[in-house]
Protein backbone atom coordinates (compact mmCIF):
# COMPACT_ATOMS: atom_id res chain seq x y z
CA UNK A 1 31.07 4.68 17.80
CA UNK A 2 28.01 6.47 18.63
CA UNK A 3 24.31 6.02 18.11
CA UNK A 4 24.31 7.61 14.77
CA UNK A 5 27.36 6.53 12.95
CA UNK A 6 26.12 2.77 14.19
CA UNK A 7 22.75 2.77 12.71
CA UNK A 8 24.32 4.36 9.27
CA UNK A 9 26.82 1.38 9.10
CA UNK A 10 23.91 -1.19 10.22
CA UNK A 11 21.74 -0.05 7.69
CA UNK A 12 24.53 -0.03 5.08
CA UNK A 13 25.42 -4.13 6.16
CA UNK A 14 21.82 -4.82 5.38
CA UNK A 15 21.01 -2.84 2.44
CA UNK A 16 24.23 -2.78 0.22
CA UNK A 17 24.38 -6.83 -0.51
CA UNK A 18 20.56 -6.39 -1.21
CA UNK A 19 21.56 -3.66 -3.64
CA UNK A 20 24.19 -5.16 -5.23
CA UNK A 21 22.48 -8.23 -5.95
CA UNK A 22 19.87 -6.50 -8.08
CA UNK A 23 22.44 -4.69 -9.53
CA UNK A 24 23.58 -8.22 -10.90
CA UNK A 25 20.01 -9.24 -11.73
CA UNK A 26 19.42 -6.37 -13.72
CA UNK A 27 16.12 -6.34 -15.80
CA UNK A 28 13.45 -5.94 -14.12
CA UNK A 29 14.61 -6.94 -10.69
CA UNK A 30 17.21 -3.64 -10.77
CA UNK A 31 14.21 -1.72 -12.45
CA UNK A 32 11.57 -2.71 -9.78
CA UNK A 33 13.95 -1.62 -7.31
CA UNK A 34 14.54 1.70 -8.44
CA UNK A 35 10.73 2.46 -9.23
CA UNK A 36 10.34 1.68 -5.55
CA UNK A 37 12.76 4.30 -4.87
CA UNK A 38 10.69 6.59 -6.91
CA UNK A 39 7.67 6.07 -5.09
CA UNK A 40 9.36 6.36 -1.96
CA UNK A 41 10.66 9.70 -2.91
CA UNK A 42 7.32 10.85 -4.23
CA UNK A 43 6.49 10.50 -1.02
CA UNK A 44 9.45 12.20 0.41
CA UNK A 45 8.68 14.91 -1.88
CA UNK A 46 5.42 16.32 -0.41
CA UNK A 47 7.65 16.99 2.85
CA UNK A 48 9.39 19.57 0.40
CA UNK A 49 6.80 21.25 -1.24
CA UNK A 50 3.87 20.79 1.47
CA UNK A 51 1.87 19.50 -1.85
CA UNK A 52 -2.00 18.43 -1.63
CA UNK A 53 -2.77 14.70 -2.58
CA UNK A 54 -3.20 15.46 -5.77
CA UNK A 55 -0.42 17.15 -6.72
CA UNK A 56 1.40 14.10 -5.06
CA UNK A 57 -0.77 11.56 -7.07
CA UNK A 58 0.49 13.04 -10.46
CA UNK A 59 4.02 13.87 -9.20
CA UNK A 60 4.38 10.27 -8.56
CA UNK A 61 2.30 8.96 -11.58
CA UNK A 62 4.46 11.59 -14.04
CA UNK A 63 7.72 10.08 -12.47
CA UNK A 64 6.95 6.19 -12.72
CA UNK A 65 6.12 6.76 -16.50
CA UNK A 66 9.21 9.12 -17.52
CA UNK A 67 11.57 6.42 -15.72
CA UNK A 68 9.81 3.54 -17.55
CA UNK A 69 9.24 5.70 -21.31
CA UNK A 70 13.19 6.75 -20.88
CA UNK A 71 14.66 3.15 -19.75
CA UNK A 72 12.63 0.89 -21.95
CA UNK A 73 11.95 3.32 -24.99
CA UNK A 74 15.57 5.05 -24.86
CA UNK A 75 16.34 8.32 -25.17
CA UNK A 76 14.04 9.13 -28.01
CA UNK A 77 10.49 9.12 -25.98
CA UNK A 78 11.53 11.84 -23.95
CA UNK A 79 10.34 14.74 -26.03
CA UNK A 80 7.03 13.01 -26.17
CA UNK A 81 6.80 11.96 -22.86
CA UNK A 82 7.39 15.65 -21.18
CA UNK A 83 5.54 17.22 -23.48
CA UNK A 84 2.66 15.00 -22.90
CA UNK A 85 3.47 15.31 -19.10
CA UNK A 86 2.97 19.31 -19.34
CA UNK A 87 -0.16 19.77 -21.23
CA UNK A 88 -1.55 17.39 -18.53
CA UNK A 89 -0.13 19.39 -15.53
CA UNK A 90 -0.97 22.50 -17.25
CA UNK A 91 -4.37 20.98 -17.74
CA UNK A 92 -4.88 19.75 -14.06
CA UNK A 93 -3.81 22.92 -12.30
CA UNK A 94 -6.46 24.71 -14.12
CA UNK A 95 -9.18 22.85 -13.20
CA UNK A 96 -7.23 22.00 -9.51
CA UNK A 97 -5.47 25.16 -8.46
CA UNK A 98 -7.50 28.27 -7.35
CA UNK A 99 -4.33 30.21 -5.89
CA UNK A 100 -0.63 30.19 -7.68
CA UNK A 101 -1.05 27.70 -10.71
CA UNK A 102 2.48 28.10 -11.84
CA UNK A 103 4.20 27.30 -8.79
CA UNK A 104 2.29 24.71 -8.01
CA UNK A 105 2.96 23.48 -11.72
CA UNK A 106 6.77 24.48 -11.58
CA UNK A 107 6.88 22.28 -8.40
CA UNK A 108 5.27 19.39 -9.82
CA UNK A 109 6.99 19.41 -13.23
CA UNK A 110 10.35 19.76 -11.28
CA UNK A 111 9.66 17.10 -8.57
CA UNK A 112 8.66 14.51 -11.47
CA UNK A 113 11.62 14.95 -13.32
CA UNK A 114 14.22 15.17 -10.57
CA UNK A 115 12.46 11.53 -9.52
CA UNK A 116 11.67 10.28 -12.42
CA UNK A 117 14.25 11.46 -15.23
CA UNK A 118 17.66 10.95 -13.68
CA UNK A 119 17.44 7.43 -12.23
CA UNK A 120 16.21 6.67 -15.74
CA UNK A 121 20.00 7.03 -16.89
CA UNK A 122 20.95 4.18 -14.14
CA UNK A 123 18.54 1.50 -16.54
CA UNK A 124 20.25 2.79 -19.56
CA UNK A 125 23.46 2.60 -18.03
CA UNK A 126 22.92 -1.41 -17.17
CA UNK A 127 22.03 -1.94 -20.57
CA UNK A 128 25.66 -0.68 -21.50
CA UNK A 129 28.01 -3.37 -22.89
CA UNK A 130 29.59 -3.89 -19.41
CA UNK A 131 26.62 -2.51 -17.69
CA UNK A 132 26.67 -4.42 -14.50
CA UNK A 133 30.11 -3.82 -13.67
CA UNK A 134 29.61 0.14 -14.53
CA UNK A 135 26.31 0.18 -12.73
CA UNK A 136 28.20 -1.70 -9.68
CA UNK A 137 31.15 1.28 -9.86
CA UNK A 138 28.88 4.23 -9.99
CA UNK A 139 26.95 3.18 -6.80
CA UNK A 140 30.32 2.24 -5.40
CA UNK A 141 32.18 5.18 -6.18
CA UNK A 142 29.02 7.43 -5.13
CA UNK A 143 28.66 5.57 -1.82
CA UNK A 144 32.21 5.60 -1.16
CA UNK A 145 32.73 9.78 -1.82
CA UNK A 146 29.74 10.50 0.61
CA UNK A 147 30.80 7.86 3.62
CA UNK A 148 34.80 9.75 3.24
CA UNK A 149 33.44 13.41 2.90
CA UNK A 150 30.89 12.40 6.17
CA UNK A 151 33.69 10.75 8.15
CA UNK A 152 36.33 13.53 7.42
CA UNK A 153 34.10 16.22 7.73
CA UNK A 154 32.96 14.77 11.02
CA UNK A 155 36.29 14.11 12.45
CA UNK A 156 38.54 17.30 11.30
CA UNK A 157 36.48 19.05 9.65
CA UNK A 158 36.82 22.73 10.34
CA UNK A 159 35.91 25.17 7.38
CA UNK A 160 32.45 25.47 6.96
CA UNK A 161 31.89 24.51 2.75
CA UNK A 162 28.62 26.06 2.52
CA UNK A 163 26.90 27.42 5.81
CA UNK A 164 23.91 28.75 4.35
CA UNK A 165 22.76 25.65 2.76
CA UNK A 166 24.45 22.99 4.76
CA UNK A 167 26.11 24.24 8.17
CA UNK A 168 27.34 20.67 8.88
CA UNK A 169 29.64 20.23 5.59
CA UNK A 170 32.80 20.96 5.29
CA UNK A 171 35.64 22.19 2.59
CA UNK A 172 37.90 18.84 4.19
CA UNK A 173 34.80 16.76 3.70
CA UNK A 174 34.50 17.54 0.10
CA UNK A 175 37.93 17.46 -0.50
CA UNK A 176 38.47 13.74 1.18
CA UNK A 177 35.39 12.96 -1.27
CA UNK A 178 36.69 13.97 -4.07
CA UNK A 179 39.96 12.08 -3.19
CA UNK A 180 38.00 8.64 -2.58
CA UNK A 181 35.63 8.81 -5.55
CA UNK A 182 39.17 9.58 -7.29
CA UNK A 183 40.87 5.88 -6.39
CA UNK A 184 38.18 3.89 -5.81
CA UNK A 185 37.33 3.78 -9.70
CA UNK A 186 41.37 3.44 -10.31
CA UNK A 187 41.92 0.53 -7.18
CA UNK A 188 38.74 -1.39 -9.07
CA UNK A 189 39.31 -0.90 -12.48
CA UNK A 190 41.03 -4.38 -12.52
CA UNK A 191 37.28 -6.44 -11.91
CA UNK A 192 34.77 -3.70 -12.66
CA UNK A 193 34.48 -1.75 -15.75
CA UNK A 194 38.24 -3.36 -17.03
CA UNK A 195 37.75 -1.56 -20.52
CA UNK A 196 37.98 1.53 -18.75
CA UNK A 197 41.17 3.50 -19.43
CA UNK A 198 42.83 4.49 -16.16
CA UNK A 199 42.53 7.95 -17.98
CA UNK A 200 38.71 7.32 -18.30
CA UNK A 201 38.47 5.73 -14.52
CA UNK A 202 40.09 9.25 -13.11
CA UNK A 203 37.22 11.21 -15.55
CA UNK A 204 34.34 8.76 -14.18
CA UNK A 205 35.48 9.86 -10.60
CA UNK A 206 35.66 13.28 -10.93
CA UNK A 207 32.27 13.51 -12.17
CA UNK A 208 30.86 11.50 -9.10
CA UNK A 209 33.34 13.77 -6.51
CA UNK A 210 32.58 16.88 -7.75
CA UNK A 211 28.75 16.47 -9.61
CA UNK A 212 27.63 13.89 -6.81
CA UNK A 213 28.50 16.71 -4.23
CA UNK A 214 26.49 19.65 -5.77
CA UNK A 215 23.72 17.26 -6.13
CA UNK A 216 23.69 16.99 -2.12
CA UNK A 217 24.04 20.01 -1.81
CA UNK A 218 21.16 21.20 -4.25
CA UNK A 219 18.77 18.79 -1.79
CA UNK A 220 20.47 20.11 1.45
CA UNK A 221 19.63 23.74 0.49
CA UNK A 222 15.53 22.41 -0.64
CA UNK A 223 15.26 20.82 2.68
CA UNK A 224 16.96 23.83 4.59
CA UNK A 225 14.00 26.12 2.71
CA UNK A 226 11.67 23.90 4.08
CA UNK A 227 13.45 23.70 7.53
CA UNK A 228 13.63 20.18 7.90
CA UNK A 229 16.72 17.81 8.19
CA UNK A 230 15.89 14.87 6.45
CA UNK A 231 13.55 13.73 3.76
CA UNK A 232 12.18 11.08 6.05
CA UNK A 233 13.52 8.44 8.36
CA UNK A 234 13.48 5.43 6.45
CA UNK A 235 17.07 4.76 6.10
CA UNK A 236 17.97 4.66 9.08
CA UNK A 237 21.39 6.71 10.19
CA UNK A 238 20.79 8.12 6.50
CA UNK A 239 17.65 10.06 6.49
CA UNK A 240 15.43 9.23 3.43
CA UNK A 241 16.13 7.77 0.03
CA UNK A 242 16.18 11.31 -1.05
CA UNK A 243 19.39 11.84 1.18
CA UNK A 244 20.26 8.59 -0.18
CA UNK A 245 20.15 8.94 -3.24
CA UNK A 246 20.13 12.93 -4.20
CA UNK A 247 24.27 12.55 -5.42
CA UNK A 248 23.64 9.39 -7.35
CA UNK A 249 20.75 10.18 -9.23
CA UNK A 250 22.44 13.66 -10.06
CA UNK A 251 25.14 12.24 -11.78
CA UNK A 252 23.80 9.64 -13.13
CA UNK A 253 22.54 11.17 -16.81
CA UNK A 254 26.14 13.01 -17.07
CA UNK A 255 28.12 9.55 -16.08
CA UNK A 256 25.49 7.62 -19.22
CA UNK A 257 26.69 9.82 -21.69
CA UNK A 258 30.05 10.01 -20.17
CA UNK A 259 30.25 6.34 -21.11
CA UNK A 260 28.01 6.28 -24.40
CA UNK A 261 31.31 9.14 -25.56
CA UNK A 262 34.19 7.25 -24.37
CA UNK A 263 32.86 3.61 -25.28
């Protein structure tokens, strides 16, 4: 096993029961955790855009309170929250911005929903009847399609998916990831999320194999633009939570309302 693959397994031994047992909290508990991951991705996020300190400040500020209007308020704050969100950036970069004001507010707007808005969906989703279980499965299933599509694609992978914006993944990766976000749903349906269909469990992974994959992807091609490999370092054998978590918190908001249709 070399240095690399160790430290991603390590990492995984010490982080996953951590994980899982907030999962099972829930409340506040799973909620503090992911507003730490926000922050930590605010943070990650200025290696992206090469943003000023203010600029981060609000990015980070913006995504805290759309996670917290969306997963305490619902669904129905949202309007109000965004709109309130861009008169302010609209109002800062006028008095902050001397150069490109719209890019620098396209950045910001973007960077404070893609942190803020998705996980959101994650809250909403342990609130579910069942929520801890389907919670529990979508980090599963998510985790489980990205460790097959890395091992594959290490090991035999030979047909370059997408070389311009990620030369390291492959069309056997993808394919083994799509295959193991598949049956994982199916081989746990029995203990988690049991008022899932089999029918249902098959939809709920194709979502994560095929969604959670563009949503690496999408992240893969930011950081290529930015020539950098990972968000950061502080997942070790991972990158940053941003590499982390880019596939989860993609299909997270399609996987809510998956649910909310079928249940």
């Amino acid at each position: 096993m070399d240095h690399s693959l160790l430290r991603r397994v390590l990492t995984g031994v010490v982080f996953l029961p951590v994980l899982f047992y907030l999962i099972h909290l829930g409340g506040w508990f799973f909620t503090a955790f992911l507003l730490l991951v926000i922050l930590a991705g605010a943070w990650e996020w200025r290696r992206l855009v090469g943003d000023d300190r203010v600029g981060g400040l609000l990015r980070a500020l913006g995504a805290l309170a759309l996670c917290l209007a969306v997963s305490r308020s619902g669904e129905g704050n949202l309007t109000i929250g965004l709109t309130g969100f861009l008169l302010l950036v609209m109002l800062v970069a006028l008095w902050h911005r001397s150069g490109d004001s719209r890019s620098w507010s396209g950045d910001l707007l973007l960077g404070a929903l893609y942190l803020g808005l998705l996980p959101a969906f994650l809250i909403l989703m342990r609130a579910l009847p069942g929520g801890r279980e389907l919670v529990l499965l979508t980090y599963a299933t998510v985790f489980c399609c990205d460790t097959a599509a890395y091992l594959i694609g290490r090991a035999w992978g030979r047909h370059p998916l997408w070389p311009r914006v990620s030369p390291r993944k492959t069309w056997e990766g993808a394919a083994a990831g799509l295959v193991a976000a598949l049956l994982l749903p199916l081989a746990l349906r029995s203990w988690a999320a049991t008022s899932v269909s089999p029918l249902e469990a098959a939809g709920f992974g194709l979502i994560v194999g095929t969604l959670g994959q563009a949503g690496d992807l999408i992240e893969s091609r930011w950081k290529r633009e930015r020539g950098i490999k990972d968000s950061s370092a502080l997942l070790p054998g991972h990158g940053g939570v941003l590499d982390r978590f880019d596939n989860l918190h993609f299909v997270a908001p399609v996987l809510y309302t998956y649910l909310v249709v079928i249940g």
